[in-house]
C-alpha atoms as a PDB file:
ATOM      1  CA  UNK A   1      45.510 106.017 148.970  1.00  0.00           C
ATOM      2  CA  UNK A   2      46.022 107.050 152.539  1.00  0.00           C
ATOM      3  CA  UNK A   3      45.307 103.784 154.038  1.00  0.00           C
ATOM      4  CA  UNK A   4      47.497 101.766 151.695  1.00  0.00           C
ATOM      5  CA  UNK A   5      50.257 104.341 152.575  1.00  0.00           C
ATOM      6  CA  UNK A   6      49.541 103.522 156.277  1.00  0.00           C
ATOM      7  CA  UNK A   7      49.690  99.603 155.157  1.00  0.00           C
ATOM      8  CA  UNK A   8      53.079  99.887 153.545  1.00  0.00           C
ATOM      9  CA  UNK A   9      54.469 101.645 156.427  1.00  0.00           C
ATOM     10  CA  UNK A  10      53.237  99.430 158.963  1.00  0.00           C
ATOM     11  CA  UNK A  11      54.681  97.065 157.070  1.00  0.00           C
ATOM     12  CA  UNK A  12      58.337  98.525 156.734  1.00  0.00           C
ATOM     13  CA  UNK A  13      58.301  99.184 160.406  1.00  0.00           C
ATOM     14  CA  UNK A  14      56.973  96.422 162.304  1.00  0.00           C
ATOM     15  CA  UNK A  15      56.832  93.008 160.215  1.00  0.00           C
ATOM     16  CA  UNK A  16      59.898  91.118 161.089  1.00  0.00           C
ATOM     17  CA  UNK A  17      62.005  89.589 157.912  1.00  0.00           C
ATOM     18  CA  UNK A  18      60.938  86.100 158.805  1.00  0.00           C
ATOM     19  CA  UNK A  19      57.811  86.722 158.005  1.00  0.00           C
ATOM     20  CA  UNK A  20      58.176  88.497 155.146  1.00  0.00           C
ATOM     21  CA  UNK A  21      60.664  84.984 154.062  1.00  0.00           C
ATOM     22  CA  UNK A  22      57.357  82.924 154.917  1.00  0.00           C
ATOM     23  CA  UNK A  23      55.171  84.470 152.430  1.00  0.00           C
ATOM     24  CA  UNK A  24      58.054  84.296 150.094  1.00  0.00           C
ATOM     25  CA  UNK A  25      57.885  80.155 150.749  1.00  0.00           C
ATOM     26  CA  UNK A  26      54.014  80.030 150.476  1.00  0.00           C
ATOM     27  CA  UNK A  27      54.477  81.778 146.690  1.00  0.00           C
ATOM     28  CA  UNK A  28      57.176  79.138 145.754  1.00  0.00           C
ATOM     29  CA  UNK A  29      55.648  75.921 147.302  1.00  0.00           C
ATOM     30  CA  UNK A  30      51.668  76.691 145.924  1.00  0.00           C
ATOM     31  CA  UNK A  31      53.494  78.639 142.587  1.00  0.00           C
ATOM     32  CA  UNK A  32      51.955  75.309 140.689  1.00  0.00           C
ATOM     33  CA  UNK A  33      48.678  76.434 141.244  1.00  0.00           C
ATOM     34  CA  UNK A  34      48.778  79.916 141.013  1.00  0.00           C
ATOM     35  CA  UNK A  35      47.050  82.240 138.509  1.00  0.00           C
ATOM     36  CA  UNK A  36      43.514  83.654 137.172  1.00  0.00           C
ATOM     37  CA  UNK A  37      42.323  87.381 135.735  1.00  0.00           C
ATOM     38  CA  UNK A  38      45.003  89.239 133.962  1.00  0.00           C
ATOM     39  CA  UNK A  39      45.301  92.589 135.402  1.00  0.00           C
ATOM     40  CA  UNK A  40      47.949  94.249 132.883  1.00  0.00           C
ATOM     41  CA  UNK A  41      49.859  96.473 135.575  1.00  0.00           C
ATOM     42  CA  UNK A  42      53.285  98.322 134.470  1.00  0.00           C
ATOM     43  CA  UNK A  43      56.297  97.510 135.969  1.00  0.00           C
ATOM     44  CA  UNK A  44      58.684  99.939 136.745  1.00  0.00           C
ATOM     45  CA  UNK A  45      60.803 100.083 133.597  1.00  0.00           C
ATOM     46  CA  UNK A  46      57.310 100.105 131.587  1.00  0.00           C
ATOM     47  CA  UNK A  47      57.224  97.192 130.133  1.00  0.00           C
ATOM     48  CA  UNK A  48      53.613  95.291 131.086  1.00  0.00           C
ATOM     49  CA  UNK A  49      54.403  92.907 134.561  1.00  0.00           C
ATOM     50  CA  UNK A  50      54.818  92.732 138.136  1.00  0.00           C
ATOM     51  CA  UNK A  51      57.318  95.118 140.089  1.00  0.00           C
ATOM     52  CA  UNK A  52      60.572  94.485 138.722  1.00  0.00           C
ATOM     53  CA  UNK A  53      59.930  91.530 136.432  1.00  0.00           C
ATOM     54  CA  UNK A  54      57.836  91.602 133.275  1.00  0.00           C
ATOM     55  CA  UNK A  55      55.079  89.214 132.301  1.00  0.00           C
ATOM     56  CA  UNK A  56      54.400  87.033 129.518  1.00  0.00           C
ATOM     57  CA  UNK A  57      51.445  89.591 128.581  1.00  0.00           C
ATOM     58  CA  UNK A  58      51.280  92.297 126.352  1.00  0.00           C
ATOM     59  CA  UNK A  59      48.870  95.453 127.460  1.00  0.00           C
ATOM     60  CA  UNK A  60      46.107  94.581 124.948  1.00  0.00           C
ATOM     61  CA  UNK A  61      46.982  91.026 124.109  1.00  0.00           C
ATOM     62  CA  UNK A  62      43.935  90.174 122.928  1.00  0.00           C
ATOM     63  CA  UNK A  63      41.292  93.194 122.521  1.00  0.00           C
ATOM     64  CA  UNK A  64      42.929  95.564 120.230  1.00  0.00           C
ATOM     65  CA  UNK A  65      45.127  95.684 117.230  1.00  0.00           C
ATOM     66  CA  UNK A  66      46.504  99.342 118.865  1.00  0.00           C
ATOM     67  CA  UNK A  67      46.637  99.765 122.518  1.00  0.00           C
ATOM     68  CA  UNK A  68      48.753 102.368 124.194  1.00  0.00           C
ATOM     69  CA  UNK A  69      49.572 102.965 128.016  1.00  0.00           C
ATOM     70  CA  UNK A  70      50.651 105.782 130.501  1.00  0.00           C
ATOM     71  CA  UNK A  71      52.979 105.007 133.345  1.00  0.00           C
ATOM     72  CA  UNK A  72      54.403 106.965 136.360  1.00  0.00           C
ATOM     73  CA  UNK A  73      56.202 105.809 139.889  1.00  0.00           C
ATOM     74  CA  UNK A  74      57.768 107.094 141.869  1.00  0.00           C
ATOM     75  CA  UNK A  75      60.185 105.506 144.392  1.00  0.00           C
ATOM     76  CA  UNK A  76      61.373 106.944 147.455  1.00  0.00           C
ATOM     77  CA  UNK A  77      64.415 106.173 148.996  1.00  0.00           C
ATOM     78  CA  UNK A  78      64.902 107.897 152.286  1.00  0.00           C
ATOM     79  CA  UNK A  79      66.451 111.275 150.823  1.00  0.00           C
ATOM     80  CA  UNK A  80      66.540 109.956 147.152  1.00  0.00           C
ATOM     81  CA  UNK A  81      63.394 109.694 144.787  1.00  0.00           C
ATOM     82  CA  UNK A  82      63.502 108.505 141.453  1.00  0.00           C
ATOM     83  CA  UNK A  83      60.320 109.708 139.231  1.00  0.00           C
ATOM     84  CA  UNK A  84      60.166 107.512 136.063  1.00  0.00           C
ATOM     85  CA  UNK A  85      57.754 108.320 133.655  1.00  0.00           C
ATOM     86  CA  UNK A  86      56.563 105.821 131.197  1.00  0.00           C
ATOM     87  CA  UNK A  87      54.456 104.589 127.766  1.00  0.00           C
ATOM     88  CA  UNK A  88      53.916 102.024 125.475  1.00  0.00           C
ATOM     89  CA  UNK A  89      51.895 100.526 122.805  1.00  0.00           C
ATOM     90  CA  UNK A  90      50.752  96.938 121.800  1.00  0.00           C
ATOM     91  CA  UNK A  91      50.078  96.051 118.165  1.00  0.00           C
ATOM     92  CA  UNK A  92      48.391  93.473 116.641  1.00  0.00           C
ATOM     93  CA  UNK A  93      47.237  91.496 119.666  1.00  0.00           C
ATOM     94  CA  UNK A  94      51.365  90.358 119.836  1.00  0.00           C
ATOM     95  CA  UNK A  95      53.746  93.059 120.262  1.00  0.00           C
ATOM     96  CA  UNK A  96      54.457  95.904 122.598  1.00  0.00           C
ATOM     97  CA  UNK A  97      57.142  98.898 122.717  1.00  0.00           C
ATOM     98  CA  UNK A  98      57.771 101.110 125.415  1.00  0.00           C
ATOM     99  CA  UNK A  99      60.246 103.666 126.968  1.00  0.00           C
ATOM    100  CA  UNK A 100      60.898 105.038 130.544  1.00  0.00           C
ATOM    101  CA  UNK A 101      62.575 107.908 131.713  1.00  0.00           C
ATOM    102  CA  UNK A 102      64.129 107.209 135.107  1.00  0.00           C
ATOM    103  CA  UNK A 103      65.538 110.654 136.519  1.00  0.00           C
ATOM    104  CA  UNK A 104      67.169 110.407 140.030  1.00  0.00           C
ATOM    105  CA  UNK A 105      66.784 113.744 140.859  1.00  0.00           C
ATOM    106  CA  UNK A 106      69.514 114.102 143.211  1.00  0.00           C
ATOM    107  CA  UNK A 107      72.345 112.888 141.016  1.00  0.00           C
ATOM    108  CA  UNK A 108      73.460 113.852 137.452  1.00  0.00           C
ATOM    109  CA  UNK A 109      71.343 110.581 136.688  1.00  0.00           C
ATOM    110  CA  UNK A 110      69.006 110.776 133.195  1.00  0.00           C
ATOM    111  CA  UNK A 111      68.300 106.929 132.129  1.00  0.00           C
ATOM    112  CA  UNK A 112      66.181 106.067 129.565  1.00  0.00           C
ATOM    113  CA  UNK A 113      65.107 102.377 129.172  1.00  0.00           C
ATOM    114  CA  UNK A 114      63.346 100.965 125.736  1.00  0.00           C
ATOM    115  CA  UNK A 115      61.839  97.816 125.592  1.00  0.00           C
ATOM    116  CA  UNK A 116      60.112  95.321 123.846  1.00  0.00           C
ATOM    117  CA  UNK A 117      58.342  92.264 123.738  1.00  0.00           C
ATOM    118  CA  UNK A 118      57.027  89.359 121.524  1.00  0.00           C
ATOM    119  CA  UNK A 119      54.192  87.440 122.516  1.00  0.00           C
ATOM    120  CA  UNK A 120      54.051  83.783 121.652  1.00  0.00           C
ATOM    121  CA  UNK A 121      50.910  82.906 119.597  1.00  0.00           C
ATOM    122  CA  UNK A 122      49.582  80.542 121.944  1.00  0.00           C
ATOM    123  CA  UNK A 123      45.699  79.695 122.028  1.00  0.00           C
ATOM    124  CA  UNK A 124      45.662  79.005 125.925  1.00  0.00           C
ATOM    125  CA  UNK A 125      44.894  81.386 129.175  1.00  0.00           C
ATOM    126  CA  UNK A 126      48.835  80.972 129.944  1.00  0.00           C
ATOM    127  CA  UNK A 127      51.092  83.564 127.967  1.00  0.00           C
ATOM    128  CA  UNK A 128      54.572  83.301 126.892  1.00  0.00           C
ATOM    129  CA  UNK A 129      57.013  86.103 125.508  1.00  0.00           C
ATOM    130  CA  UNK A 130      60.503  86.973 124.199  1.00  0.00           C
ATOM    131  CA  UNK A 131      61.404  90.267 125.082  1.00  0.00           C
ATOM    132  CA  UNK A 132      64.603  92.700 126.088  1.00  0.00           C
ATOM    133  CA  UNK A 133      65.496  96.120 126.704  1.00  0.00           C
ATOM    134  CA  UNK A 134      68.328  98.473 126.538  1.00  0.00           C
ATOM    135  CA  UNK A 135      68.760 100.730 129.401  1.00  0.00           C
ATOM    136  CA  UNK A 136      71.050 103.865 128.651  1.00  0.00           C
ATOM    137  CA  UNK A 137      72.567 105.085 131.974  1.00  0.00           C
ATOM    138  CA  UNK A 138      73.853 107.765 133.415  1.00  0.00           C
ATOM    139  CA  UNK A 139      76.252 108.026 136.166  1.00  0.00           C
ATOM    140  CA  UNK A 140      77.611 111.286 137.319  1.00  0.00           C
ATOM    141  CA  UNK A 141      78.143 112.385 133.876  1.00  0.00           C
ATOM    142  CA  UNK A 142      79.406 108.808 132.736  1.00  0.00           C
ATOM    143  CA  UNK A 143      77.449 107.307 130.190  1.00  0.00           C
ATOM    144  CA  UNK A 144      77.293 102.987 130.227  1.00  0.00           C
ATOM    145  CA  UNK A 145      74.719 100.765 128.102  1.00  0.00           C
ATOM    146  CA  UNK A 146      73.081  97.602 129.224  1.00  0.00           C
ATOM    147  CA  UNK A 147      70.806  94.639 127.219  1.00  0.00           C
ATOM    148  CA  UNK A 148      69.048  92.488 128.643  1.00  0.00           C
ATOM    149  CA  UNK A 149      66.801  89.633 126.370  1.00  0.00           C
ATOM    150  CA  UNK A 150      64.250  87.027 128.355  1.00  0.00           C
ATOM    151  CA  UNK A 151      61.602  84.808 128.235  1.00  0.00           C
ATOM    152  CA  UNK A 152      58.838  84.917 130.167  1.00  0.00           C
ATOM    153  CA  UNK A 153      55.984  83.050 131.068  1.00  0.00           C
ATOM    154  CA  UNK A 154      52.804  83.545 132.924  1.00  0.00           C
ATOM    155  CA  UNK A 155      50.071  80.932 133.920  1.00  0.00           C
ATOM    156  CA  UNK A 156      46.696  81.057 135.766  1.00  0.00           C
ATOM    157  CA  UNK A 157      45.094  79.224 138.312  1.00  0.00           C
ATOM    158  CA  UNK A 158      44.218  79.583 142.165  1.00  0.00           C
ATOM    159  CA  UNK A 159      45.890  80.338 145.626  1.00  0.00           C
ATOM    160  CA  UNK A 160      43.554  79.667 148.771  1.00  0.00           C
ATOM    161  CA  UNK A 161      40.617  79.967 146.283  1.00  0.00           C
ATOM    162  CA  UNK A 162      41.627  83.488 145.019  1.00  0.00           C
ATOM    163  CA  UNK A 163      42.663  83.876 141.583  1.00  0.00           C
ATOM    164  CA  UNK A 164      46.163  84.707 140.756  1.00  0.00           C
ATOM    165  CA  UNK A 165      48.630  84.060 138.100  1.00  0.00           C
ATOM    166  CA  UNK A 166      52.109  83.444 138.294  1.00  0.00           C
ATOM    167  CA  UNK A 167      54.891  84.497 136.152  1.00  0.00           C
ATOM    168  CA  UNK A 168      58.994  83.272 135.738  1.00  0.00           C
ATOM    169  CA  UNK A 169      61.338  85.068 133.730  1.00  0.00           C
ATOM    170  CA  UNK A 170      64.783  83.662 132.688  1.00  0.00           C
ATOM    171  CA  UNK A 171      67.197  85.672 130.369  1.00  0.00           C
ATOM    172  CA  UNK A 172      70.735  87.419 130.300  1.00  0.00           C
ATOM    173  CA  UNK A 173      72.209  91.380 130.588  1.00  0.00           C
ATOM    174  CA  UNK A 174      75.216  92.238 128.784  1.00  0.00           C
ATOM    175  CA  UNK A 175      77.280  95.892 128.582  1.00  0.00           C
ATOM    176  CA  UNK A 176      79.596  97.103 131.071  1.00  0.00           C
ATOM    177  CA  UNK A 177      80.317  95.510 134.531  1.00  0.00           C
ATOM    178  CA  UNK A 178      78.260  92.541 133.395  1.00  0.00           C
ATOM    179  CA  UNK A 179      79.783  89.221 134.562  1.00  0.00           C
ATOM    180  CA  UNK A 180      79.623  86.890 131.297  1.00  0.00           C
ATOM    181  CA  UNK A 181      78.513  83.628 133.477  1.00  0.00           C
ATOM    182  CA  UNK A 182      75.535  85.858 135.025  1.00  0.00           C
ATOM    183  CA  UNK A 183      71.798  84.570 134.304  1.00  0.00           C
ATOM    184  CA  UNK A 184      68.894  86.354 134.901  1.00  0.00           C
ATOM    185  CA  UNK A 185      66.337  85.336 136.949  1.00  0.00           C
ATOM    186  CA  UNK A 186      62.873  85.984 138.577  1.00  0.00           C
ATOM    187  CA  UNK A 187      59.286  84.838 139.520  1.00  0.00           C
ATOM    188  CA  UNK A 188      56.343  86.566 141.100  1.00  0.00           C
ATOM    189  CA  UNK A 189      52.593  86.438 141.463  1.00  0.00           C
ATOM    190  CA  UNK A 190      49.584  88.712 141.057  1.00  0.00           C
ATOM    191  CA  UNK A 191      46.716  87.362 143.283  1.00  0.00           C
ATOM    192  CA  UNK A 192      42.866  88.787 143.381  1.00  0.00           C
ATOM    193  CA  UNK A 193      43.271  89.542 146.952  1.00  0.00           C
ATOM    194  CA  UNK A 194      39.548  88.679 148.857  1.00  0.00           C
ATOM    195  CA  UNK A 195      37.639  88.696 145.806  1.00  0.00           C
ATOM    196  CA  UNK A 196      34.382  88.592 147.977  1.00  0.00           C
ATOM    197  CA  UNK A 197      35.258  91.761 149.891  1.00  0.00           C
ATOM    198  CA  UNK A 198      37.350  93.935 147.646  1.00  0.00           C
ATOM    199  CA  UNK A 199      34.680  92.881 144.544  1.00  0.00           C
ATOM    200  CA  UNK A 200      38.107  92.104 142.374  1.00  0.00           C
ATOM    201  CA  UNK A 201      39.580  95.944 142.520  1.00  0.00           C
ATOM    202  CA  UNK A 202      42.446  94.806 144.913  1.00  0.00           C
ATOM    203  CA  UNK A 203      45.349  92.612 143.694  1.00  0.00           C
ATOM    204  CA  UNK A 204      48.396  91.592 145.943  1.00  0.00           C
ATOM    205  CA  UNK A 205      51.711  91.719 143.955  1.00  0.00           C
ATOM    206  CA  UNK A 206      54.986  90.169 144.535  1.00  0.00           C
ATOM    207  CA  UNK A 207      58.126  89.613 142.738  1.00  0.00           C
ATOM    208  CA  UNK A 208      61.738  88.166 143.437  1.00  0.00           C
ATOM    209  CA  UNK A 209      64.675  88.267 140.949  1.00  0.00           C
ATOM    210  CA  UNK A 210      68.272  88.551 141.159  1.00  0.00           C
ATOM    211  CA  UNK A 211      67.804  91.422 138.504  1.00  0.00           C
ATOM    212  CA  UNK A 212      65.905  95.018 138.883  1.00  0.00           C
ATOM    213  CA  UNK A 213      64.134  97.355 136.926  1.00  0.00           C
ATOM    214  CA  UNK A 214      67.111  98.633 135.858  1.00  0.00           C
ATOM    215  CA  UNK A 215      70.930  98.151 136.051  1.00  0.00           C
ATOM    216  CA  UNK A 216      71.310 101.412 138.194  1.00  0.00           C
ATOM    217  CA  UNK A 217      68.081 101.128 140.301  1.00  0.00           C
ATOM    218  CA  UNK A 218      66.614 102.852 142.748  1.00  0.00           C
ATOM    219  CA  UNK A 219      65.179 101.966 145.973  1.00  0.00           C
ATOM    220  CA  UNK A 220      64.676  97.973 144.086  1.00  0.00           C
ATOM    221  CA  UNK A 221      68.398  97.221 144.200  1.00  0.00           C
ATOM    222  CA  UNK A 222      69.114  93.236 143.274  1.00  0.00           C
ATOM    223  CA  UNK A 223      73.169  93.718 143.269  1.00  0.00           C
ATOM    224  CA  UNK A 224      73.798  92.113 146.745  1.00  0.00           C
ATOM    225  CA  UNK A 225      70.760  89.649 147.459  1.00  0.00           C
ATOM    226  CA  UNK A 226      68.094  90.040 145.105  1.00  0.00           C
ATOM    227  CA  UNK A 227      65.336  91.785 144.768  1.00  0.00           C
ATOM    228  CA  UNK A 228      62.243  91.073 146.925  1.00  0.00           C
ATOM    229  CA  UNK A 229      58.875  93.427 146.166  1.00  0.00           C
ATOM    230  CA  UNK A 230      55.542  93.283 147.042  1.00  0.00           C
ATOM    231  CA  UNK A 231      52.810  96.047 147.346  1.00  0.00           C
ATOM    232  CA  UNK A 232      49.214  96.353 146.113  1.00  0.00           C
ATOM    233  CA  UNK A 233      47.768  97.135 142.880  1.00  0.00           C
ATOM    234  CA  UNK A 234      44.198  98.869 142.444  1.00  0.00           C
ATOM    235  CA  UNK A 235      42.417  97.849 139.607  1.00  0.00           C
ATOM    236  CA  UNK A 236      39.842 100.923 139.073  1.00  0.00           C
ATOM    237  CA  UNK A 237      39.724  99.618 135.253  1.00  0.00           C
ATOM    238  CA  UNK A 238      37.021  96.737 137.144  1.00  0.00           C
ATOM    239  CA  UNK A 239      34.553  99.930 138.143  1.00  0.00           C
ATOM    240  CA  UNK A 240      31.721 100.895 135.771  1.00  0.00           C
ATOM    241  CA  UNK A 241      33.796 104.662 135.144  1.00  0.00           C
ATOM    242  CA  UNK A 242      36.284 103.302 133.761  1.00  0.00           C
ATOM    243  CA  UNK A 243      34.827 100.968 131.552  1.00  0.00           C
ATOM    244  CA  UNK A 244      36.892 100.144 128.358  1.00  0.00           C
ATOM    245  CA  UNK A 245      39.583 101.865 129.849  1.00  0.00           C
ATOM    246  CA  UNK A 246      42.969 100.401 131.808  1.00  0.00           C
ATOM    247  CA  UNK A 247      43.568 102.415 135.307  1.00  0.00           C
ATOM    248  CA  UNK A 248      45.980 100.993 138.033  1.00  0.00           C
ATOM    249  CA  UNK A 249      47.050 102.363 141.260  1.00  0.00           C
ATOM    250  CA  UNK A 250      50.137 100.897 142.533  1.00  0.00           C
ATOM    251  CA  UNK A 251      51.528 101.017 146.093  1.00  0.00           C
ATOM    252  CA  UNK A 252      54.724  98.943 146.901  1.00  0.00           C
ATOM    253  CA  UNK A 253      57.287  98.202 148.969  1.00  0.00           C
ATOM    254  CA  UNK A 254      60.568  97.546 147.601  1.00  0.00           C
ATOM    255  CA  UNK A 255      63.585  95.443 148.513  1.00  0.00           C
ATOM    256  CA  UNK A 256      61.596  94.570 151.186  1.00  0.00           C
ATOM    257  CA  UNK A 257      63.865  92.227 152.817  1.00  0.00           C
ATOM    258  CA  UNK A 258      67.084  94.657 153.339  1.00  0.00           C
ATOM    259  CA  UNK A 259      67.507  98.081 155.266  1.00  0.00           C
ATOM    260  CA  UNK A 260      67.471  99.765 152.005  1.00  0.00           C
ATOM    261  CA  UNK A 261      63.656  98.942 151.915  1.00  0.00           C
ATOM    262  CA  UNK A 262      62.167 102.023 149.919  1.00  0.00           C
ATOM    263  CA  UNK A 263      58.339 102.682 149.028  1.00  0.00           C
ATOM    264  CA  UNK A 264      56.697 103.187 145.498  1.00  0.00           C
ATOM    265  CA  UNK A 265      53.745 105.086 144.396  1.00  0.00           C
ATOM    266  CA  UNK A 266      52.615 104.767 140.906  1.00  0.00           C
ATOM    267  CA  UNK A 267      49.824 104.563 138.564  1.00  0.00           C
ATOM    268  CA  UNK A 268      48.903 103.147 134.879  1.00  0.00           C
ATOM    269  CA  UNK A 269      46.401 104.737 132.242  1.00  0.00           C
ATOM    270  CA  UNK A 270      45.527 103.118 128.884  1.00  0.00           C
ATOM    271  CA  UNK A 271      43.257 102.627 126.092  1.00  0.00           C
ATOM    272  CA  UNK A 272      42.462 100.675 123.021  1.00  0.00           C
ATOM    273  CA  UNK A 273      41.547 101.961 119.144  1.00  0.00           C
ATOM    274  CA  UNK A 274      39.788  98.918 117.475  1.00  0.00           C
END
């Protein structure tokens, strides 16, 4: 955990933006052919995806009638961390429902976010599912509600000869201070980075959306420019310990292309009853 600490700050401190654009290019331009092993990761909200985006998957799509997950991150924003908290369960192979609790412990903040999502009965390796969520916010004592409802999809395939998949999401928020003509939007990837090194315990994931996590995010704030995250997720579900079981270490950096850049530590536990 050290060294991927180390990573992310080298990172934040001395990889110019340009750069950080290029790889942003690469995922667009090769997104055709991305995709491959379905590591079921939480994003921050709960709900099973990327960073700030969800999937088209469901935790235990296709191994359990009852699944259930554990989530925590934490993001750190220079003197502000958020610590959001997290579960959910999948049903019948199609179905999941989850809730965060994202306290900002420096303000009167105390949202809670429920979500949920339909998966698509589709007899392929790609995935595709309706979903929203209602976010109930707090600011500074003022209570405001937003819904969101998308679609997402999620395909596999290869990038460079590592597997990856790739996911796009397209929906709409409504509640307060929503403009009506606003659509959501975002893509991002989850690539097997070095398969022949890492033996398929180290995944590189990225996501860009005009949306966040949340309405009132922290540290992943898409009001201005969008949203641009990336990190690494550990897959310690691959080793022979945890056999059977879902366990994912995540360590991100988001917003990564504006000064507001913020790093996020997190991890996912889960389990199936057959």
């Amino acid at each position: 955990m050290c060294i991927l600490i180390v990573f992310l700050y080298y990172w934040k401190e001395k990889i110019m933006k340009k750069t950080a654009v290029f790889v942003l290019i690469l995922a667009i331009l090769f997104s055709m052919s991305l995709g491959a092993q379905s590591l079921k990761g939480m994003s921050l909200n709960g709900a099973t995806g990327l960073i700030s985006i969800p999937s088209g998957r469901i935790g235990w799509e296709h191994s359990a009638d009852f699944g259930f997950d554990l989530g925590y991150h934490a993001i750190i924003d220079n003197d502000q961390t958020a610590h959001i908290p997290k579960a959910s369960i999948s049903l019948f192979k199609t179905l999941e429902i989850g809730v965060a609790y994202d306290s900002q412990a420096d303000s009167d903040n105390a949202d809670m976010i429920f979500s949920g999502k339909f998966q698509l009965p589709i007899q392929r390796a790609s995935a595709i599912a309706v979903g929203g969520n209602i976010q109930q916010l707090e600011q500074n004592g003022t209570s405001t509600s937003v819904t969101q409802v998308y679609l997402a999809s999620t395909y596999p395939g290869d990038f460079f000869r590592m597997p990856a998949e790739t996911t796009f999401v397209i929906g709409k928020s409504f509640g307060d201070n929503v403009p009506d003509s606003d659509i959501d939007f975002g893509m991002g990837f989850d690539m097997m980075l070095m398969p022949d090194l890492f033996q398929g315990f180290v995944h590189w994931i990225n996501d860009f959306s005009n949306f966040s996590y949340s309405r009132q995010a922290v540290g992943a704030n898409a009001t201005s420019r969008g949203v641009f995250n990336t990190g690494l997720r550990i897959d310690l579900g691959s080793s022979d310990l945890f056999k059977g079981f879902k366990f994912v270490i995540d360590a991100i950096l988001t917003d990564a292309l504006d000064d507001n850049r913020a790093f996020a530590l997190g991890l996912a536990f889960g389990a199936s009853l057959k």
